[in-house]
N, C-alpha and C. Protein backbone atom coordinates (compact mmCIF):
# COMPACT_ATOMS: atom_id res chain seq x y z
N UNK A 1 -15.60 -30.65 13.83
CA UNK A 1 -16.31 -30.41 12.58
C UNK A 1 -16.14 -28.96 12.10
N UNK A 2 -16.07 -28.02 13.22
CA UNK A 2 -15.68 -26.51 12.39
C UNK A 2 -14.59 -26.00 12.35
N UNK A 3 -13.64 -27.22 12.68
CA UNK A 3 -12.40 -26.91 12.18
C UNK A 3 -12.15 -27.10 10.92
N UNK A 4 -13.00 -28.41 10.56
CA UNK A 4 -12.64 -28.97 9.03
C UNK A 4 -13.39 -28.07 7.83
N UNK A 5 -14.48 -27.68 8.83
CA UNK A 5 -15.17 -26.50 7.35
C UNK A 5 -14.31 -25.46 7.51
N UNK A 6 -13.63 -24.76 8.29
CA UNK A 6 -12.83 -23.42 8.06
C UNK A 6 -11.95 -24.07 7.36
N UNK A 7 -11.02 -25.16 7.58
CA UNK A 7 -10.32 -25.84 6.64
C UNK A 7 -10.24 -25.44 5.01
N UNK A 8 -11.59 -26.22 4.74
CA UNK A 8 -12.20 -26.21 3.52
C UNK A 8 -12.02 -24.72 2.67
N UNK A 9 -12.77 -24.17 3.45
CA UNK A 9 -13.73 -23.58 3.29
C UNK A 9 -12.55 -22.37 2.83
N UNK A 10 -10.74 -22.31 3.60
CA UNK A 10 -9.48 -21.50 3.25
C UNK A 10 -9.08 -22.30 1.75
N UNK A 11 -9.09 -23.79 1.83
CA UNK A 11 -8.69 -24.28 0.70
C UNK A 11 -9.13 -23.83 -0.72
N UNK A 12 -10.65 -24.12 -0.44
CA UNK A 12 -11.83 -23.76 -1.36
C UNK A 12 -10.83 -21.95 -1.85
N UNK A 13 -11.35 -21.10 -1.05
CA UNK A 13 -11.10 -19.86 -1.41
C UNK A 13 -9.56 -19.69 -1.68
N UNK A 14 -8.52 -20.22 -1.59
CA UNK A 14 -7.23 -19.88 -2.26
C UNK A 14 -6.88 -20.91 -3.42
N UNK A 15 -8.17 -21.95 -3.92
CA UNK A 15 -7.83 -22.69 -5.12
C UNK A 15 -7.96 -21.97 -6.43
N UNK A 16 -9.36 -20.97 -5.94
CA UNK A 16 -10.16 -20.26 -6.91
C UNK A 16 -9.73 -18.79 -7.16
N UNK A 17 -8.66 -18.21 -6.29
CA UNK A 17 -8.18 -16.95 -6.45
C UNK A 17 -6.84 -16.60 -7.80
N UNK A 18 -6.53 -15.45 -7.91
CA UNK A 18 -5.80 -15.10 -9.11
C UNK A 18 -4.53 -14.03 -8.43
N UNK A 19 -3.57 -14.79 -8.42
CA UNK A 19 -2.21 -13.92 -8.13
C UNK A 19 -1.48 -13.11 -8.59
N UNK A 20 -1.25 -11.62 -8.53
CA UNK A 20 -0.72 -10.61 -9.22
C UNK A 20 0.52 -10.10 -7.89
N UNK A 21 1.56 -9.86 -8.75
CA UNK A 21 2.45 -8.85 -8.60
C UNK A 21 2.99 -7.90 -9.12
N UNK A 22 3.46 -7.19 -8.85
CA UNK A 22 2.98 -5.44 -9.32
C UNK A 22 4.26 -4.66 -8.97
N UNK A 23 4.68 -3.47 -10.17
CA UNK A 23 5.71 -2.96 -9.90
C UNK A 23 4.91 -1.78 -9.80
N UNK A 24 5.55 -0.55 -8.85
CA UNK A 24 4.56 0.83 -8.90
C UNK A 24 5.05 1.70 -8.83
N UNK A 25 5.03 3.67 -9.05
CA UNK A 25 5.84 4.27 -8.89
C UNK A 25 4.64 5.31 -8.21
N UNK A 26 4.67 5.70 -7.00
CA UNK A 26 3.67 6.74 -6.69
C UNK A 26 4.01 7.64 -5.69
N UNK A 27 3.49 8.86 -6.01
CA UNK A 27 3.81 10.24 -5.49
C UNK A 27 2.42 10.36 -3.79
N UNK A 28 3.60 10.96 -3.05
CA UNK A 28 2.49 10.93 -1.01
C UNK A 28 2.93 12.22 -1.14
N UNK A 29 2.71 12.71 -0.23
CA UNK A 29 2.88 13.95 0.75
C UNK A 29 4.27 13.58 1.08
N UNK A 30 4.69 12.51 1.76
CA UNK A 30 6.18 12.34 2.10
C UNK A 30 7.24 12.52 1.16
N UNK A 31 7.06 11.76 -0.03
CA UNK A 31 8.02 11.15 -1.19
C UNK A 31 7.32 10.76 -2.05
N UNK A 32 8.31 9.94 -2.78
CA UNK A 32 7.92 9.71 -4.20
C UNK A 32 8.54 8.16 -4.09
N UNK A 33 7.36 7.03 -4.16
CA UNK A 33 8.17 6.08 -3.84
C UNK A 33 7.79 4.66 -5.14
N UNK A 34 8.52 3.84 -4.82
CA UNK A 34 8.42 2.56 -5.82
C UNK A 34 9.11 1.60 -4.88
N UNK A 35 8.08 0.27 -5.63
CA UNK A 35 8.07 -0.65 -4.78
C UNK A 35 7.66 -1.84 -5.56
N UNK A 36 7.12 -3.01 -4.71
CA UNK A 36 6.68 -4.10 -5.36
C UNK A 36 5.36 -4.62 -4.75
N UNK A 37 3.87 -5.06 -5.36
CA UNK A 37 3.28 -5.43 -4.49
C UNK A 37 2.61 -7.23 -4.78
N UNK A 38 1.88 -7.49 -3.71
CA UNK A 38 1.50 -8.68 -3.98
C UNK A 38 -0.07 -8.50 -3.83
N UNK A 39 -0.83 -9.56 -5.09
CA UNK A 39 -2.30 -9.41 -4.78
C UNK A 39 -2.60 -10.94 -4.36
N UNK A 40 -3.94 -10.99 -4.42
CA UNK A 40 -4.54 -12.44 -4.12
C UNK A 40 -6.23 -11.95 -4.44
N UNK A 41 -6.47 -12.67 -5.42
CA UNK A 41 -7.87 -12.24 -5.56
C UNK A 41 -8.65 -13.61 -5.36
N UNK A 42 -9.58 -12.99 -4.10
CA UNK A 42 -10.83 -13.96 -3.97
C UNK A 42 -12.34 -13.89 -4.63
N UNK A 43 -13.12 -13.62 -5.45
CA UNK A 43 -14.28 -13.33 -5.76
C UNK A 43 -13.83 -12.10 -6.57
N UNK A 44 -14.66 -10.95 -5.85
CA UNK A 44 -14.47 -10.14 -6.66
C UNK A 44 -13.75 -8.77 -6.12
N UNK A 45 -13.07 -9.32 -4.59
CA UNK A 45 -12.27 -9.12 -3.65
C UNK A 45 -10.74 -9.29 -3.90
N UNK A 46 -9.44 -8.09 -4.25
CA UNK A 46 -8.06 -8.76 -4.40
C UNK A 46 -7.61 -7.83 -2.63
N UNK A 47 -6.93 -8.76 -2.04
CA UNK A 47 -6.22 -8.72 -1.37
C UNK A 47 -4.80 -8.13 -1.28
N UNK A 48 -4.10 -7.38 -0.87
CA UNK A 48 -2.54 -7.00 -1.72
C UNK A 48 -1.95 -6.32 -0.12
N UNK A 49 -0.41 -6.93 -0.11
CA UNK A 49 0.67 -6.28 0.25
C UNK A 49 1.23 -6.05 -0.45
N UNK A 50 2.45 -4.90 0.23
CA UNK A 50 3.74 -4.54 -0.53
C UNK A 50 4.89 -3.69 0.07
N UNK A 51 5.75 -3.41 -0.43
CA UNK A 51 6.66 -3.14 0.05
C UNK A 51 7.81 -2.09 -1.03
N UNK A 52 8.02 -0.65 0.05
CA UNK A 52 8.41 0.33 -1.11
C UNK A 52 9.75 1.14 -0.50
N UNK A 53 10.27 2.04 -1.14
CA UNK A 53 10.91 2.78 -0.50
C UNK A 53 10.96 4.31 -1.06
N UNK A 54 11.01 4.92 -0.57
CA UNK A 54 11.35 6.46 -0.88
C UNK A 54 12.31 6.91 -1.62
N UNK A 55 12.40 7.24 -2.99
CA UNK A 55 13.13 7.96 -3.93
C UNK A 55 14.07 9.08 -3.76
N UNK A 56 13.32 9.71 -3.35
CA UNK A 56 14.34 11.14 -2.97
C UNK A 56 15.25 10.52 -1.63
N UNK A 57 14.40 10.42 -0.25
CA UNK A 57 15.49 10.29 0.78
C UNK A 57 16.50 9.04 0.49
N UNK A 58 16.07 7.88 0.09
CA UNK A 58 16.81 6.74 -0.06
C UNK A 58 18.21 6.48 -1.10
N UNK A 59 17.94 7.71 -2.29
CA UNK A 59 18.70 7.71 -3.15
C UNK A 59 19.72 8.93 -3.41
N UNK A 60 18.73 9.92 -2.94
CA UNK A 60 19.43 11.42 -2.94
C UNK A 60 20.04 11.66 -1.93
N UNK A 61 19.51 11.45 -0.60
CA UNK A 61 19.58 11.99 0.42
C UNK A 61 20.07 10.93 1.58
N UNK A 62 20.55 9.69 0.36
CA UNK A 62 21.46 8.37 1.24
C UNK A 62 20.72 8.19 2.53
N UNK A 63 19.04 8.39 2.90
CA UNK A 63 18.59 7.67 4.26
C UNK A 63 17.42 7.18 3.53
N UNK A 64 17.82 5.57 4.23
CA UNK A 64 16.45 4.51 4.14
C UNK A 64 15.01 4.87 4.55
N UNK A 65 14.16 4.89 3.55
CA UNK A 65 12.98 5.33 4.23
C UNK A 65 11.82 4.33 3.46
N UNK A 66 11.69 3.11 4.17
CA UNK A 66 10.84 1.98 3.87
C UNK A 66 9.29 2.44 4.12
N UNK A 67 8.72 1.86 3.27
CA UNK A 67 7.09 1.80 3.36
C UNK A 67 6.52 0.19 3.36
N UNK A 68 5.79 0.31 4.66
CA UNK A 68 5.13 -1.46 3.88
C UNK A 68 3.42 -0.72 4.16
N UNK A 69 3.21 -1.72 3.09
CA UNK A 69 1.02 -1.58 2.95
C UNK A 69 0.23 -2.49 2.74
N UNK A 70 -0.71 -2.44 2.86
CA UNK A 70 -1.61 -3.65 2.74
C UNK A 70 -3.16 -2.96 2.43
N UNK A 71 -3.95 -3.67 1.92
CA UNK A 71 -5.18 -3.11 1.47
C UNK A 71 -6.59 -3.96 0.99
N UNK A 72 -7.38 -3.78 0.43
CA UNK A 72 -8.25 -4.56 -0.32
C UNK A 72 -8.68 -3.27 -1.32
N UNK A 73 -9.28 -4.54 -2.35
CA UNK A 73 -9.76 -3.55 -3.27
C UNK A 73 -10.96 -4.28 -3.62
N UNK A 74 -12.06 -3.96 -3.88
CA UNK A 74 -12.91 -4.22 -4.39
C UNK A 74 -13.51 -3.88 -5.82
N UNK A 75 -13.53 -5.03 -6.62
CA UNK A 75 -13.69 -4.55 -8.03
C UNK A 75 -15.27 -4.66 -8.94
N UNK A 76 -15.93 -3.42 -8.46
CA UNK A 76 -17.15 -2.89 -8.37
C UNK A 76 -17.53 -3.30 -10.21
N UNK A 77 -16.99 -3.16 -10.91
CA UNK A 77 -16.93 -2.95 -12.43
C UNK A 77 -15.51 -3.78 -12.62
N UNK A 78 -16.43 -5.56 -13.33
CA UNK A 78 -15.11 -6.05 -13.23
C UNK A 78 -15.85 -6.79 -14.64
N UNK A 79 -14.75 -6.53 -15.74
CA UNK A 79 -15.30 -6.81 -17.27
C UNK A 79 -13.83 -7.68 -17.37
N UNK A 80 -13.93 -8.45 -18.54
CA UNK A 80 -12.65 -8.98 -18.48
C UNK A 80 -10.99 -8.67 -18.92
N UNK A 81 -11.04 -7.54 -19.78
CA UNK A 81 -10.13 -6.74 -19.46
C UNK A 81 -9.98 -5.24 -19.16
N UNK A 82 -10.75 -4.96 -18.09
CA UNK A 82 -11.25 -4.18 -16.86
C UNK A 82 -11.51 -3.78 -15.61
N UNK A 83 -11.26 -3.43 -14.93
CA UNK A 83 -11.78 -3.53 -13.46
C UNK A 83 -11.79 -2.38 -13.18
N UNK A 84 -13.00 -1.81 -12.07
CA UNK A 84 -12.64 -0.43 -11.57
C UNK A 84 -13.51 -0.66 -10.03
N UNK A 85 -12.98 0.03 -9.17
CA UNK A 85 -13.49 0.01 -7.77
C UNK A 85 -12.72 0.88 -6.87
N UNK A 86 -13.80 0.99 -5.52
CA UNK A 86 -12.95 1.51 -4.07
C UNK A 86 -11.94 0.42 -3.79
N UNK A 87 -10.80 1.04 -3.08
CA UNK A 87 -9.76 0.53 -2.76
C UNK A 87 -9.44 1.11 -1.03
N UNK A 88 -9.29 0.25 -0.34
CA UNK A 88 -8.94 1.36 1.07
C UNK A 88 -7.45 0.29 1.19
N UNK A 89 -5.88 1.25 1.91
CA UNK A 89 -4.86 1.43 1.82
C UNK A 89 -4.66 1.52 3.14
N UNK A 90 -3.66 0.78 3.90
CA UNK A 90 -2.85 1.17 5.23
C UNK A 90 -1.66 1.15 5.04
N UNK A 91 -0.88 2.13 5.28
CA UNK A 91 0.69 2.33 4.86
C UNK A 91 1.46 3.14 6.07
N UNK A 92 2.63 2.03 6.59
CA UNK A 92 3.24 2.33 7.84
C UNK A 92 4.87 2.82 7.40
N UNK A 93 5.15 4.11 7.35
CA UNK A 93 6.61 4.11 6.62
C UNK A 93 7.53 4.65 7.82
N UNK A 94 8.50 4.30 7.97
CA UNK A 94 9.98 5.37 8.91
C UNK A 94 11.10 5.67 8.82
N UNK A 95 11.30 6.34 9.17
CA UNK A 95 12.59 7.38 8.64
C UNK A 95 13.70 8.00 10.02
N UNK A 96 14.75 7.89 9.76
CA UNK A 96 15.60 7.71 10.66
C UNK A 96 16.85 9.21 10.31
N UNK A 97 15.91 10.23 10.38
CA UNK A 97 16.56 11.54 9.85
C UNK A 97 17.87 11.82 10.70
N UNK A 98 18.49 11.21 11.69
CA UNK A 98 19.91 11.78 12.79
C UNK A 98 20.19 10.65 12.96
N UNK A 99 21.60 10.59 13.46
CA UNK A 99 22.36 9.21 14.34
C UNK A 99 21.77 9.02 15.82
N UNK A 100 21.06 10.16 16.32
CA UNK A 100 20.38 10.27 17.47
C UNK A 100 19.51 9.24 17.95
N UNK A 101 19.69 8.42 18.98
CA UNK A 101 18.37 7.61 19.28
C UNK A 101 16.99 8.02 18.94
N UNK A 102 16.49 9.00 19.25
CA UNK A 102 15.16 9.63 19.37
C UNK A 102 15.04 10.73 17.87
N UNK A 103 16.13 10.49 17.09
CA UNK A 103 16.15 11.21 15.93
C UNK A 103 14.97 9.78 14.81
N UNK A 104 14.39 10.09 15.12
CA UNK A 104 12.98 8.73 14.05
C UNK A 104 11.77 9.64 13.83
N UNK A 105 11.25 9.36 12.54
CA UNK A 105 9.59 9.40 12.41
C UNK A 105 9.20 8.47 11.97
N UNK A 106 8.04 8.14 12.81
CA UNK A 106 6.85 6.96 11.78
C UNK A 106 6.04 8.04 10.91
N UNK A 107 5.38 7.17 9.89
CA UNK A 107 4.19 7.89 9.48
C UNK A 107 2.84 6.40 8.87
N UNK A 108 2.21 6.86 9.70
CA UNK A 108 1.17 6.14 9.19
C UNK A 108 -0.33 6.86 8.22
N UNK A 109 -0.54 5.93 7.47
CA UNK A 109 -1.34 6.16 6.30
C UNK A 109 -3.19 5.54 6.24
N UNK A 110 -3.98 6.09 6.35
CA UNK A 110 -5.17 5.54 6.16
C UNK A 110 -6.06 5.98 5.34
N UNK A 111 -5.94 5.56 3.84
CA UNK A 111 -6.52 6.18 2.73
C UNK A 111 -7.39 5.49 2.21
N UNK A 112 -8.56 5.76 1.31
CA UNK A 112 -9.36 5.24 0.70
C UNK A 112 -9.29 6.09 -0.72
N UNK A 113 -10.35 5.61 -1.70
CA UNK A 113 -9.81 6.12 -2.84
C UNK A 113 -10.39 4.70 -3.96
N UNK A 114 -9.66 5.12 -5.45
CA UNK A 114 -10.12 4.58 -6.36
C UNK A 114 -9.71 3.90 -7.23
N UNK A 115 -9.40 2.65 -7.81
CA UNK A 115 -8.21 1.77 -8.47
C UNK A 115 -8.93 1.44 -9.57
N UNK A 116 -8.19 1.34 -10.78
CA UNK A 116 -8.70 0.84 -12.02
C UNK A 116 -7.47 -0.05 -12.68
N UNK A 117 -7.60 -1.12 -13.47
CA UNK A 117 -6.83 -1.77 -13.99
C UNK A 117 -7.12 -2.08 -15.53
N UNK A 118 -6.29 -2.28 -16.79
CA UNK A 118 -6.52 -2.89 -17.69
C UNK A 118 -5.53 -3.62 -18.08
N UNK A 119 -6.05 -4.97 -18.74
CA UNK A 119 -5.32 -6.09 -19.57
C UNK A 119 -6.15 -7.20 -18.64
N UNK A 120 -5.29 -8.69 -19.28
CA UNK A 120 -5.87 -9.43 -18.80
C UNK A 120 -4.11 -9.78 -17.98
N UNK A 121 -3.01 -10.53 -18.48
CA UNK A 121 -2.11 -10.90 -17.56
C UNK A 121 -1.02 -10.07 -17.39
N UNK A 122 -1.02 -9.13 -18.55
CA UNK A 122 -0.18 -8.17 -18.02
C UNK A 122 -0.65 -6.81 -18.10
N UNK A 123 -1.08 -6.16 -17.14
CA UNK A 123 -1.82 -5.22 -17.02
C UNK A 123 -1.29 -3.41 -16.57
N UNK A 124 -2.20 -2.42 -16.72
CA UNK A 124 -1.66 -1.04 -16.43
C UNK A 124 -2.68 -0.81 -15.17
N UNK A 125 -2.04 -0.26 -14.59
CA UNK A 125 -3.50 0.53 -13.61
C UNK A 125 -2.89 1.84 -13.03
N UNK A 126 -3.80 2.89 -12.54
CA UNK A 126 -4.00 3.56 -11.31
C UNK A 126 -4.89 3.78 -10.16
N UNK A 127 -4.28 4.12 -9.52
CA UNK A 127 -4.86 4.13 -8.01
C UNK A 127 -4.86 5.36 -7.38
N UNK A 128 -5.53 6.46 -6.88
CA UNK A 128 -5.57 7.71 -6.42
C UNK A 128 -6.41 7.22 -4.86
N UNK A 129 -5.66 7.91 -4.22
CA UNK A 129 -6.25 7.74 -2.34
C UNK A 129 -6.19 8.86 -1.55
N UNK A 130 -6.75 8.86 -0.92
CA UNK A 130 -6.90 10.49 0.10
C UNK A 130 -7.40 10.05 0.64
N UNK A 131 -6.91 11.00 2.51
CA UNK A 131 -7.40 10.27 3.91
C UNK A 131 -6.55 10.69 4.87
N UNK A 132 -6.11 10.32 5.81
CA UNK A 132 -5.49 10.62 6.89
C UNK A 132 -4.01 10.37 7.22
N UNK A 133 -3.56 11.25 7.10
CA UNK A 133 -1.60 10.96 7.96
C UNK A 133 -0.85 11.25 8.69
N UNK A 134 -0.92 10.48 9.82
CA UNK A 134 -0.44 10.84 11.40
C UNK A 134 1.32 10.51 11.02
N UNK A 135 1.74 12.00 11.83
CA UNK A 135 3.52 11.31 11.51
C UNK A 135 3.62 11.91 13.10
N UNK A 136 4.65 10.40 13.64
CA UNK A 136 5.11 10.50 15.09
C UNK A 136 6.35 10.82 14.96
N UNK A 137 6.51 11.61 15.95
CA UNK A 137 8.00 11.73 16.07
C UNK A 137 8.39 12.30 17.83
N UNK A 138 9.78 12.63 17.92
CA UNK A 138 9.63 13.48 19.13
C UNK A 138 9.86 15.12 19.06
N UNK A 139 9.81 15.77 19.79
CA UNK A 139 9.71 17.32 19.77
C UNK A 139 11.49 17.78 20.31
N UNK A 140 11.92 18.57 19.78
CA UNK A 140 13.40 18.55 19.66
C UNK A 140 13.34 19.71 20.47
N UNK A 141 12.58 20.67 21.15
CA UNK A 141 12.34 21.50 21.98
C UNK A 141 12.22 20.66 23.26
N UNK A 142 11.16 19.99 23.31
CA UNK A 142 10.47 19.20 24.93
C UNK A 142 10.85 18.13 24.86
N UNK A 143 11.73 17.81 23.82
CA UNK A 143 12.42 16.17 23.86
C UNK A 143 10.83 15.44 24.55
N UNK A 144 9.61 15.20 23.68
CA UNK A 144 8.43 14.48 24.37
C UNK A 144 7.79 13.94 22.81
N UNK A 145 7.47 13.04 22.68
CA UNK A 145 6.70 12.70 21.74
C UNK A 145 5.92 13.46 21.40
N UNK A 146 5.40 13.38 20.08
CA UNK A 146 4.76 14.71 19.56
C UNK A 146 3.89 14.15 18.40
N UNK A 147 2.76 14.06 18.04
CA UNK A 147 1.83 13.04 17.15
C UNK A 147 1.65 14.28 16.32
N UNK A 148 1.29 14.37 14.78
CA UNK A 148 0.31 15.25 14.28
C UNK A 148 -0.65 14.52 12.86
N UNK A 149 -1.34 15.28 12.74
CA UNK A 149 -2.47 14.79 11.69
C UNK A 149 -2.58 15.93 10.35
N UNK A 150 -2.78 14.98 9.24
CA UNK A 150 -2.81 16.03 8.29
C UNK A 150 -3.43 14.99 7.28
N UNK A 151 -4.20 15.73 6.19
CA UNK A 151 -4.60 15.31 5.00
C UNK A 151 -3.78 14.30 4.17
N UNK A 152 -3.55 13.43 3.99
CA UNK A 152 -2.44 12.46 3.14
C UNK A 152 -3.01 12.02 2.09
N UNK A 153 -2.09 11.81 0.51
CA UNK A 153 -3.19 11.46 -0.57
C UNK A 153 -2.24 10.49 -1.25
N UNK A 154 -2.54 9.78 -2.13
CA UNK A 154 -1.59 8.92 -3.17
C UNK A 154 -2.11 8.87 -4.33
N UNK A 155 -1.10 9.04 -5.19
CA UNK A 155 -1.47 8.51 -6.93
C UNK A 155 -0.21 8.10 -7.09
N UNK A 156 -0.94 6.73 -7.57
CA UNK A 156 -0.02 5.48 -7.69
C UNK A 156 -0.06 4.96 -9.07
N UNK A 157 0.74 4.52 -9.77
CA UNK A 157 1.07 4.21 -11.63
C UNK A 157 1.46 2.88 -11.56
N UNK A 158 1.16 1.77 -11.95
CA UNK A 158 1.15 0.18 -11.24
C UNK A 158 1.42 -0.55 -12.53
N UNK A 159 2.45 -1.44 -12.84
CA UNK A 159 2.47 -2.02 -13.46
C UNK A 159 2.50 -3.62 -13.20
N UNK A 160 1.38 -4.44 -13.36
CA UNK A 160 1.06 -5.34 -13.09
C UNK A 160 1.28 -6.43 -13.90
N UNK A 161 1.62 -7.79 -13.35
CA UNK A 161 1.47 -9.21 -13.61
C UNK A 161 0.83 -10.10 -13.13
N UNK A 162 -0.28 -11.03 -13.56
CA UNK A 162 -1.62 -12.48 -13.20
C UNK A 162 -1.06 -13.32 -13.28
N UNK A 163 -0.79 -13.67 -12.51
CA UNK A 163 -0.82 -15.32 -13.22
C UNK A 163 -1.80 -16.58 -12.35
């Protein structure tokens, strides 16, 4: 029996949700990147991955430097062609700066911050985030892994599609 209400209960909530994908162009501490994302809105809850890459290193500087993210947003002030709310952001990107095995950085992202949208199906928004950004790498002195932490922020320019 509580298999069939969780059942439901996923059905129920992805009959009633509203699907957006999203083109974006936004400036980190790392780069300057653009990408594509996906939403899923439940209530008054959208859900969103996506997937980006880095401008400068990827294009200028001929090395791949992928971002994927995922998030929720909550839309605190939601009018019908409106929305504004907190948004919190996890964004895992890496970069492969040498031919060297141990030549890699990750960087991970944990931001919170503020998203606004307008239109109804084809829409504009921004998104501004600040918070935390650990970039791993190894130490080219002690050849040893080497973690650090620093302030990380995003403003993001989103051009969106509902359907």
């Amino acid at each position: 029996m509580k298999k069939l209400i969780v059942i439901l209960l996923f059905v129920w909530g992805k009959s009633f949700g509203q699907n957006t994908i999203s083109t974006s162009f936004n400036y980190t501490k790392t780069d300057f990147f653009h990408g594509i994302e996906y939403g899923r809105d439940v209530y008054t809850c959208s859900f969103f991955a996506g997937f980006e890459y880095g401008v400068n290193r990827t294009v200028f500087q001929s090395r791949f430097f992928p971002k994927a993210k995922g998030g929720v947003y909550y839309r605190a002030l939601n009018k019908e062609k409106f929305n504004l709310g907190p948004v919190i952001q996890y964004s895992y990107a890496y970069l492969r700066y040498s031919k060297i095995p141990d030549g890699t950085v990750s960087y991970h992202e944990l931001n919170g911050g503020l998203r606004w949208r307008y239109g109804q199906h084809w829409q504009i928004g921004q998104t501004l985030l600040i918070g935390g950004l650990w970039e791993r790498g190894r130490s080219t002195i002690y050849q040893q892994p080497v973690t650090s932490g620093t302030l990380g922020f995003t403003l993001q320019i989103d051009c969106i599609y509902a359907f």
